[in-house]
N, C-alpha and C. Protein backbone atom coordinates (compact mmCIF):
# COMPACT_ATOMS: atom_id res chain seq x y z
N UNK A 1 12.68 30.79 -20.52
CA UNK A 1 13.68 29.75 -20.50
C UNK A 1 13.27 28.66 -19.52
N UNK A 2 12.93 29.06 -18.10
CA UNK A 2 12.14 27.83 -17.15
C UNK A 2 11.25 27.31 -18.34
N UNK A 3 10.23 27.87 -18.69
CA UNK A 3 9.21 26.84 -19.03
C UNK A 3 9.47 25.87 -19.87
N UNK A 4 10.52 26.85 -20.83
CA UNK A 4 10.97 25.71 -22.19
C UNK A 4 11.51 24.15 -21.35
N UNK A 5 12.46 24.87 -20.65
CA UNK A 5 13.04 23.44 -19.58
C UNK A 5 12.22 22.88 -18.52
N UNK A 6 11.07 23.07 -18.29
CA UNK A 6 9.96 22.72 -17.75
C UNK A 6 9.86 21.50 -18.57
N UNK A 7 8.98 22.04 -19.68
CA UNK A 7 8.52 21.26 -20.67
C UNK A 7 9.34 20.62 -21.45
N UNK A 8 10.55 20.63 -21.70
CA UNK A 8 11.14 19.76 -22.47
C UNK A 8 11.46 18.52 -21.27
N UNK A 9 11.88 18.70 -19.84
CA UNK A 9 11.35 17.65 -19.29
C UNK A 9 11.14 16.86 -18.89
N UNK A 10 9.44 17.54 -19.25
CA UNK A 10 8.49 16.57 -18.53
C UNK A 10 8.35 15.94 -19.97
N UNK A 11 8.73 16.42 -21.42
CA UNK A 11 8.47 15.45 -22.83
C UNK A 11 9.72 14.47 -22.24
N UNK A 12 10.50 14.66 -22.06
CA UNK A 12 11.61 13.90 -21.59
C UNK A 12 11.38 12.44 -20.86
N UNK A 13 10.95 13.01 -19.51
CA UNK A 13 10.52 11.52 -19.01
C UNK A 13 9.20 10.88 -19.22
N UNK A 14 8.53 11.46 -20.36
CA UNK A 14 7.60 10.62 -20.83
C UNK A 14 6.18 11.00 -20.17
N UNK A 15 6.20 12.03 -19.19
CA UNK A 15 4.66 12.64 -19.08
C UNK A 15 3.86 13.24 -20.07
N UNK A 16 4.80 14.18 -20.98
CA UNK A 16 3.55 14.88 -21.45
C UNK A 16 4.31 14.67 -23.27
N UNK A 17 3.30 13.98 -23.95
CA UNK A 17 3.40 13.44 -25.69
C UNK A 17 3.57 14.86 -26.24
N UNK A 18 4.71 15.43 -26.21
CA UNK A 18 4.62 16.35 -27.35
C UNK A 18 5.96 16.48 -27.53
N UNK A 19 6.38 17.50 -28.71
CA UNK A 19 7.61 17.48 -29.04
C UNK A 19 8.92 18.96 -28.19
N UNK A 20 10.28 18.16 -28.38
CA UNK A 20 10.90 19.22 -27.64
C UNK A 20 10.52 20.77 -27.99
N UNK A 21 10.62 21.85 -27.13
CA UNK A 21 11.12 23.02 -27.68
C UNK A 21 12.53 23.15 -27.91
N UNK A 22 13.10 24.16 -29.26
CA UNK A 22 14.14 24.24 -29.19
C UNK A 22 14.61 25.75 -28.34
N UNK A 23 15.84 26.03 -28.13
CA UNK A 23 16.45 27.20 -27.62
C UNK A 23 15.65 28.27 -29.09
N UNK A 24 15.64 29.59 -28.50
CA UNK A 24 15.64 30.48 -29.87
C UNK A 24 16.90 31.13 -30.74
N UNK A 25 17.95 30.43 -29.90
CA UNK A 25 19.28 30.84 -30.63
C UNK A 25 20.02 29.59 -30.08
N UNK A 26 21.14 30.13 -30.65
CA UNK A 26 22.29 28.83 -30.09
C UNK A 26 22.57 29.35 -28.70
N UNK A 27 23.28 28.34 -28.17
CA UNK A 27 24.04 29.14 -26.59
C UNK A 27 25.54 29.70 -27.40
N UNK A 28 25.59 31.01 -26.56
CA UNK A 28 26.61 31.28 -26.29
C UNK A 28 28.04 31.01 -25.76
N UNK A 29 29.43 30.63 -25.92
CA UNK A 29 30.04 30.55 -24.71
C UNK A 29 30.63 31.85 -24.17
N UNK A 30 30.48 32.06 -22.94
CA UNK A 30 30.81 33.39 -22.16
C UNK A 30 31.90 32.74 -21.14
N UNK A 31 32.71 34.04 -21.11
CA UNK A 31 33.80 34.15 -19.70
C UNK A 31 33.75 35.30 -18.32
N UNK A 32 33.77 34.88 -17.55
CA UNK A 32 34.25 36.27 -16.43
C UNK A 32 36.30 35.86 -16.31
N UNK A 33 36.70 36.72 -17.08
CA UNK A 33 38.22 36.27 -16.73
C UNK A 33 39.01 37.54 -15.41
N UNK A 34 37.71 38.26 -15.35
CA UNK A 34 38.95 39.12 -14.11
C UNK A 34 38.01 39.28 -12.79
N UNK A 35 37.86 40.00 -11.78
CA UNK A 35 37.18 40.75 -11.01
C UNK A 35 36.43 42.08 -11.27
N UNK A 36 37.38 42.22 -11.90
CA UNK A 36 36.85 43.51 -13.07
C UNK A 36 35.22 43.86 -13.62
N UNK A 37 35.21 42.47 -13.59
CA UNK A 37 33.20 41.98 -14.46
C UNK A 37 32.52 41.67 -13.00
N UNK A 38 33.22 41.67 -11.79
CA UNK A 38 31.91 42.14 -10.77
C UNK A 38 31.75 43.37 -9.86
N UNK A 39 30.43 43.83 -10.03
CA UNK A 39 30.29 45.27 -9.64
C UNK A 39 29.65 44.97 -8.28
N UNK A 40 30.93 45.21 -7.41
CA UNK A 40 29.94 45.21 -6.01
C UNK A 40 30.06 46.93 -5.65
N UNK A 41 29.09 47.03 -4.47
CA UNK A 41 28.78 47.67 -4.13
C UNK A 41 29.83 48.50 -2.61
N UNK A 42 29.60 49.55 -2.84
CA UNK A 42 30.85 50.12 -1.42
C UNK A 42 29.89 50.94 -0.43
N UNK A 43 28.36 51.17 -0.87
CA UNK A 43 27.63 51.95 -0.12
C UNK A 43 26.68 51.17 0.62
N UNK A 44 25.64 51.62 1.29
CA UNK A 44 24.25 50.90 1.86
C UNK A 44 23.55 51.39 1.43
N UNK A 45 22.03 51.23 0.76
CA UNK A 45 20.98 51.82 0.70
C UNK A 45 20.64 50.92 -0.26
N UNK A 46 18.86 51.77 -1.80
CA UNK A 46 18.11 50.89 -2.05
C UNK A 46 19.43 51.02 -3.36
N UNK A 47 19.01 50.07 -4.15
CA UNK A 47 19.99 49.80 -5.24
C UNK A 47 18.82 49.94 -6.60
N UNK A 48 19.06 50.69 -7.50
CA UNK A 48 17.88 50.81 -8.94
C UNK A 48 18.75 50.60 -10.13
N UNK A 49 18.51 49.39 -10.74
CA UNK A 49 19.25 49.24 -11.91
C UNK A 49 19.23 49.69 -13.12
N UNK A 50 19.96 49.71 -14.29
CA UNK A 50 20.06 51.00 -14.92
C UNK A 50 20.30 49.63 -16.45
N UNK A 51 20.40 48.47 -16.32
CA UNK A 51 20.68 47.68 -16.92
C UNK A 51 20.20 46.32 -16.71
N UNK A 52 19.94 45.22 -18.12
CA UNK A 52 18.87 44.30 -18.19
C UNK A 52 19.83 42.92 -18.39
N UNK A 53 19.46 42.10 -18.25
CA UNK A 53 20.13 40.37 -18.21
C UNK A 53 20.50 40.68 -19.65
N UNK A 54 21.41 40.10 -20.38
CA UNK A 54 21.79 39.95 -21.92
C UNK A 54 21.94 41.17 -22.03
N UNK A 55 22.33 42.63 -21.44
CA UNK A 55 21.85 43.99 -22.27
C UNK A 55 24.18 44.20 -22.50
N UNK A 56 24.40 44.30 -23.62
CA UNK A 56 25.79 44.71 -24.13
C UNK A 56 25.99 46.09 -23.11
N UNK A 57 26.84 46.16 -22.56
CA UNK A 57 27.65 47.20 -22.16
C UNK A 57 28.95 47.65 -22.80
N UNK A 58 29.56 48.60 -22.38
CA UNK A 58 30.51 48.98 -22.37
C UNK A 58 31.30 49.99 -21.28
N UNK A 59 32.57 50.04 -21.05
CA UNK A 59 33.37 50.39 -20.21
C UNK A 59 32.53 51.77 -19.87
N UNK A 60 32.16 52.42 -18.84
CA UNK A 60 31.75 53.72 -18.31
C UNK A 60 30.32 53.75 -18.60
N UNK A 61 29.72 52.82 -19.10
CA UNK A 61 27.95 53.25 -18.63
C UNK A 61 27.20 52.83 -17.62
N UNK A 62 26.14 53.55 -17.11
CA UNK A 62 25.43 53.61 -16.36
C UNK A 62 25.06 52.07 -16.21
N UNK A 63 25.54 51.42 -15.05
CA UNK A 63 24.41 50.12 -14.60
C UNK A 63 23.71 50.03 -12.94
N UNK A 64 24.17 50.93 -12.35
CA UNK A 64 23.19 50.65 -11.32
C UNK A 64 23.13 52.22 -10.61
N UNK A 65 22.24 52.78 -9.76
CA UNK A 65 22.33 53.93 -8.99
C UNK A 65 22.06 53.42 -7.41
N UNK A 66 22.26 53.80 -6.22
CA UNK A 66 22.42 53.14 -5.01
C UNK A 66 21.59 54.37 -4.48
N UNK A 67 20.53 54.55 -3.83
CA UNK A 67 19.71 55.31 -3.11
C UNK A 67 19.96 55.35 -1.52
N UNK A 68 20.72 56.21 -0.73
CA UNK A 68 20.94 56.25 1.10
C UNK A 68 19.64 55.73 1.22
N UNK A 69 19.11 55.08 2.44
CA UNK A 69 18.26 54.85 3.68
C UNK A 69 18.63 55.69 4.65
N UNK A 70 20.14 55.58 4.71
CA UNK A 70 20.40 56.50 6.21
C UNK A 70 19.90 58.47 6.10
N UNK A 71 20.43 58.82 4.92
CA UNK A 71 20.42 59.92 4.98
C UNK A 71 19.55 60.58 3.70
N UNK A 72 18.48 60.81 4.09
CA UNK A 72 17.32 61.80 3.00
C UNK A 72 18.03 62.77 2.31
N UNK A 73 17.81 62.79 0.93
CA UNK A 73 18.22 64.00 0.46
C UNK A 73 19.69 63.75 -0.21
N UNK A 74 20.23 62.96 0.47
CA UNK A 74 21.75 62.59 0.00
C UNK A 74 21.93 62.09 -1.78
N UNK A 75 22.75 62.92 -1.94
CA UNK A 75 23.38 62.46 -3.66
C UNK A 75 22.96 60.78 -3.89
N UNK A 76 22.58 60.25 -4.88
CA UNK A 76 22.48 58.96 -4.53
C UNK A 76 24.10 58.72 -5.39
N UNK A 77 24.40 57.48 -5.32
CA UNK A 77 25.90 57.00 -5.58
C UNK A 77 25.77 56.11 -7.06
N UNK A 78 26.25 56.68 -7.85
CA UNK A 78 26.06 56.00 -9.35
C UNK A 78 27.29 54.94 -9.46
N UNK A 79 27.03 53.90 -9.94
CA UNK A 79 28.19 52.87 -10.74
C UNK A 79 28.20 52.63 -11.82
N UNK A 80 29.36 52.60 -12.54
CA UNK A 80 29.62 52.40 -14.27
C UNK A 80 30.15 51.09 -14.42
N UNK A 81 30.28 50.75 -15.27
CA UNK A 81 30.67 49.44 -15.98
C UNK A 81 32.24 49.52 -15.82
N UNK A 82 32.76 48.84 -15.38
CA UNK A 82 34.45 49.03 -15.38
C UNK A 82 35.18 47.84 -17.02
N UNK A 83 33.78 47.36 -17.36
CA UNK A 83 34.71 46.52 -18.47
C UNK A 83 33.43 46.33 -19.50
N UNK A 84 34.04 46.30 -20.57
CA UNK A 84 32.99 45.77 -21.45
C UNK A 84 32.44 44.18 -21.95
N UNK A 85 31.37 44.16 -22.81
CA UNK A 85 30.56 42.79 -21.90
C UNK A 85 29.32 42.97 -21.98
N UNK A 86 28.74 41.57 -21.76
CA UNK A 86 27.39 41.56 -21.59
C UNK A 86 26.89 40.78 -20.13
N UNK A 87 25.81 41.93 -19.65
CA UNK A 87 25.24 41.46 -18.30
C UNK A 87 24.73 40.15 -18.08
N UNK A 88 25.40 39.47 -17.41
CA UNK A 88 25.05 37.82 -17.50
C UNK A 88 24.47 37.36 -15.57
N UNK A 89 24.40 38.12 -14.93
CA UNK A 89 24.02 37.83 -13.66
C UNK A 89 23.69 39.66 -12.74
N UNK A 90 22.49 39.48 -12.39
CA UNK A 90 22.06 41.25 -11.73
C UNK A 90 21.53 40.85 -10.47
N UNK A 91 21.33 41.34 -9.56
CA UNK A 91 20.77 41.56 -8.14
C UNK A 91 19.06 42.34 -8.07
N UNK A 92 18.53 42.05 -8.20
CA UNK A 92 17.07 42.52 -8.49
C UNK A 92 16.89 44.21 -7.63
N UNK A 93 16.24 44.82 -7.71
CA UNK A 93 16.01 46.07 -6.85
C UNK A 93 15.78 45.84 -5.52
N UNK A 94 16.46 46.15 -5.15
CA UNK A 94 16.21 45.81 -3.14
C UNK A 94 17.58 46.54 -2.59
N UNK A 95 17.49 45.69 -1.18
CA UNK A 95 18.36 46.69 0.38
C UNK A 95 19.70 45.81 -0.29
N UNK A 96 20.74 46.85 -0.65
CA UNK A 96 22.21 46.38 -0.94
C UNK A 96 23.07 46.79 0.33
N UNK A 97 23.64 46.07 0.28
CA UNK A 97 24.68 46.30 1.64
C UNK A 97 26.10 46.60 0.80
N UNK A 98 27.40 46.85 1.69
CA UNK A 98 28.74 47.33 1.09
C UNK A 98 29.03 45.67 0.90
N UNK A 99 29.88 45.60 -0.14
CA UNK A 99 30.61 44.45 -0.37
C UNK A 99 29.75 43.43 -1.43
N UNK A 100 28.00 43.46 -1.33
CA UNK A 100 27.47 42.88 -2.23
C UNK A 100 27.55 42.94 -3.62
N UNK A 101 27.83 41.72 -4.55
CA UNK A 101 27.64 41.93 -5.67
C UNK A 101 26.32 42.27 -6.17
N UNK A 102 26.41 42.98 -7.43
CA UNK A 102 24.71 43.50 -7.67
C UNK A 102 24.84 43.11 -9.23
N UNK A 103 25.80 43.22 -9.98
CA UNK A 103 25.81 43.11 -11.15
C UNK A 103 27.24 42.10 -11.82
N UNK A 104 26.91 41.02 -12.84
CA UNK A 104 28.46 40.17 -13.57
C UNK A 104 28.12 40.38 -14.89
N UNK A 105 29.42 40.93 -15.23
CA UNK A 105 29.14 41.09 -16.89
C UNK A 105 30.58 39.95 -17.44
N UNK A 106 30.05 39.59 -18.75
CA UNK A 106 30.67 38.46 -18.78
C UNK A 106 31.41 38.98 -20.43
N UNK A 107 32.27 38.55 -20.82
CA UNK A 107 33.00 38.45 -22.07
C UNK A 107 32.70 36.95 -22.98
N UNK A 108 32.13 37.71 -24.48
CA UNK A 108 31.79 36.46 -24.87
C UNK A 108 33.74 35.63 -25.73
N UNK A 109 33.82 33.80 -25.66
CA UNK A 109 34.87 33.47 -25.92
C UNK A 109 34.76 33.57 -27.26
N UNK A 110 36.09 34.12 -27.82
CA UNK A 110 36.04 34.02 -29.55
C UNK A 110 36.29 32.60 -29.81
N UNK A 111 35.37 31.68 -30.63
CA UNK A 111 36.10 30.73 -31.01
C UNK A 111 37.16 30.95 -32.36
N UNK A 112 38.47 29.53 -32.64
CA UNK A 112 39.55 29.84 -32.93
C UNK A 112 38.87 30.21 -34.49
């Protein structure tokens, strides 16, 4: 998606003679209408995601597992999807702290 908008542009302001790219689909319109669609986090440690940008969810599946730092050996702490939706914003694998968001799943709008 950068490059397409890279290159469309730089065709834009007239650097580089070639023609636009188009999108490979239409856009979507999407909503976050509650709190519900963000999954923060209540633990510390590493965070391993279980789910991909655009990937459809639904209510109770697996999207992220939270790994202790503090304590070896410890259960790691699983999170489910509290709403259904598609993943529209994730937190990459790294050090999550309590309160961080890691994952937004979004509801697509029906048009009328």
């Amino acid at each position: 998606m950068a490059d397409r908008g890279i290159h469309n542009f730089l065709v834009y302001s007239g650097i580089l003679l070639k023609n636009y790219i188009d999108p490979p689909a239409e856009p979507k319109a999407m909503e976050i209408p509650s709190a519900k669609c963000y999954a923060q986090s209540e633990h510390r440690g590493i965070m391993e995601l279980a789910v991909k940008l655009g990937q459809l969810v639904v209510k109770g599946d697996l999207i992220a597992t939270i790994h202790s730092v503090e304590r070896t050996g410890a259960t790691p702490e699983k999170y489910y999807a509290t709403t259904d939706g598609v993943v529209c914003a994730v937190r990459h694998h790294s050090l999550i702290n309590i309160g961080d968001t890691f994952v937004v799943i979004a509801k697509p709008i029906l048009s009328p």
